[in-house]
Protein backbone atom coordinates (compact mmCIF):
# COMPACT_ATOMS: atom_id res chain seq x y z
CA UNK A 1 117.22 46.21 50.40
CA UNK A 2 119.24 43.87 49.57
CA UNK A 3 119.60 40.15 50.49
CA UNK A 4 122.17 37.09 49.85
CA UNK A 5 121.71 33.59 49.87
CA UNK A 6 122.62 30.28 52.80
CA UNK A 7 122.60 27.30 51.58
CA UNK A 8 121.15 25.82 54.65
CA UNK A 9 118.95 22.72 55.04
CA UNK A 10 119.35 21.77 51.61
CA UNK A 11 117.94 24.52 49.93
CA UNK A 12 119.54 28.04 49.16
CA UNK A 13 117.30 30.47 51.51
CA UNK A 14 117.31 34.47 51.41
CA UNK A 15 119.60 36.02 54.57
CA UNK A 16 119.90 39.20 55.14
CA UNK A 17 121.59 41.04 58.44
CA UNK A 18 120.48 44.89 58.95
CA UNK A 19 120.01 46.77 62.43
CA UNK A 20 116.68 45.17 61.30
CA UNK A 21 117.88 41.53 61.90
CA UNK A 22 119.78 43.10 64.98
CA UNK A 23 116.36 44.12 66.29
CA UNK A 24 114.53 40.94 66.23
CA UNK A 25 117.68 38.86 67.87
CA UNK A 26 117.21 40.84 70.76
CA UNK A 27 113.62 41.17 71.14
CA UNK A 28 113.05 37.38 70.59
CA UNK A 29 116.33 36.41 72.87
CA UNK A 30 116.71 39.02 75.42
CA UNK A 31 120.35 39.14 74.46
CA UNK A 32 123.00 41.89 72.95
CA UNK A 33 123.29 41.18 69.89
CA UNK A 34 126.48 43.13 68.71
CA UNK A 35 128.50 41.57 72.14
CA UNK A 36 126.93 38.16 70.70
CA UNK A 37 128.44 38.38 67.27
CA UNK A 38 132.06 39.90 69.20
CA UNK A 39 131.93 36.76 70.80
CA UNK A 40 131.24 34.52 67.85
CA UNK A 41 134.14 36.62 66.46
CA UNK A 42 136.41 35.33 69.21
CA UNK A 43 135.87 31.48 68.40
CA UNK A 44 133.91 31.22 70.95
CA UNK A 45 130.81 29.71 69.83
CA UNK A 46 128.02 29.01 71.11
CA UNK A 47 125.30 27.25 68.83
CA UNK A 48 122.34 29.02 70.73
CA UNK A 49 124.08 32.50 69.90
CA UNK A 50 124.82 31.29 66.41
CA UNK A 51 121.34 29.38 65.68
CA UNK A 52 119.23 32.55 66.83
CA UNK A 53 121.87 35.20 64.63
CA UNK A 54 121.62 33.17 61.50
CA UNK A 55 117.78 32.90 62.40
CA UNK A 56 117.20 36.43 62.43
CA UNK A 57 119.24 36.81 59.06
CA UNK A 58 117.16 33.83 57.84
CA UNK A 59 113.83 35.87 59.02
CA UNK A 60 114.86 39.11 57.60
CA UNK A 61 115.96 37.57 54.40
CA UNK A 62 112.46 35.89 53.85
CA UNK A 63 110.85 39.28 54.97
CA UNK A 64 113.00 41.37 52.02
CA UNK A 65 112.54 38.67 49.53
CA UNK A 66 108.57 38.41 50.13
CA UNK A 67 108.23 34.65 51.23
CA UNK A 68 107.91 32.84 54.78
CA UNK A 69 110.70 31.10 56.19
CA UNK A 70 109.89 27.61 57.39
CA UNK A 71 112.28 26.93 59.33
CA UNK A 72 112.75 26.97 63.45
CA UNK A 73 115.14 28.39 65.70
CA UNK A 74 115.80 24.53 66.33
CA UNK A 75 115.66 23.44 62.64
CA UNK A 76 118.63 26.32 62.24
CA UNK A 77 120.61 24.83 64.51
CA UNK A 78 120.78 21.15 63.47
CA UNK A 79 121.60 22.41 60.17
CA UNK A 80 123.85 24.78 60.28
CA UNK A 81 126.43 22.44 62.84
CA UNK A 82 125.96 19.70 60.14
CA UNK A 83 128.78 21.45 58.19
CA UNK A 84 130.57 24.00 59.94
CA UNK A 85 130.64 26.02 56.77
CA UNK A 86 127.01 27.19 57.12
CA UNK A 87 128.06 29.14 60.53
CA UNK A 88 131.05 30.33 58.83
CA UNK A 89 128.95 31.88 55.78
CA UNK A 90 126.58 32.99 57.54
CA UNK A 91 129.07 35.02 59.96
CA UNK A 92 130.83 36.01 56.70
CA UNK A 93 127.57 37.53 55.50
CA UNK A 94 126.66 38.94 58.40
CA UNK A 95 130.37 41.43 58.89
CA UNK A 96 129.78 42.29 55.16
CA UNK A 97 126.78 43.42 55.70
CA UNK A 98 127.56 46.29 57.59
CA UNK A 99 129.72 49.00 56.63
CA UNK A 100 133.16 49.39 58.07
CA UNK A 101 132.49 52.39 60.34
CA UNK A 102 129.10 50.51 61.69
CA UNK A 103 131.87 47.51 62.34
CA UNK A 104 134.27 49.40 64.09
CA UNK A 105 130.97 50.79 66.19
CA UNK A 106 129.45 47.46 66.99
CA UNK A 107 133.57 46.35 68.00
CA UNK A 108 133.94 48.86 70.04
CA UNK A 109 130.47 48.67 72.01
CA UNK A 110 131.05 44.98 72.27
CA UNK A 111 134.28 44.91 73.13
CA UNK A 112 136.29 47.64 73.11
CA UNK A 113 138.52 46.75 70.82
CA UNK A 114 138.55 46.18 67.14
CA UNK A 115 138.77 42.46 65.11
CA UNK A 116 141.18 41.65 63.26
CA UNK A 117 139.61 38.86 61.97
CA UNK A 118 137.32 41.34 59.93
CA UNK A 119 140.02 42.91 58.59
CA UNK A 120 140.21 46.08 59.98
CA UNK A 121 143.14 47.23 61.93
């Protein structure tokens, strides 16, 4: 299990996006999370979709790499809209962290079509 790192509230914190991270999104937002990221994908963000995405990373992360995060849904989002590279990163990390099949799956459930943004045509 592998993790990478955010640099996120001025400290570099373990992130890590599985179906794992996928899991606790949903349970703790009631949302989809795959038509969530599609959406991100689309420019369309929304900082409650992105706080609670990188969140879940952020929780996973912590969980793989053995320590506690101690940081808030709300925390997340003030810092990661400080610089809009922390939501960029962190969306970055989260299409690499799938492979491109389980892409093209989670594009196609979302939205029926695949992202070009992502690189796959």
């Amino acid at each position: 299990m592998k993790y990478q790192h955010l640099d996120i509230g001025g400290k570099l914190r373990p992130i890590r996006f599985s179906f794992a991270a996928l899991y606790e999104y949903e349970k703790n937002t009631g949302r989809n999370a795959l038509k969530d990221f599609a959406e991100l994908q689309n420019q369309n963000v929304s900082v409650t979709i992105a706080a609670d995405l990188i969140f879940a990373g952020l929780s996973l992360g912590c969980k793989t790499n053995g320590t506690e995060l101690e940081l808030t849904p709300y925390d997340v989002a003030d810092f990661a809209f400080e610089n809009p590279e922390i939501v960029a990163k962190a969306m970055a990390i989260f299409g690499d962290s799938f492979s491109k099949k389980e892409v093209e799956t989670i594009e196609k459930e979302a939205t029926g079509k695949k992202n070009l943004r992502l690189g796959i045509a």
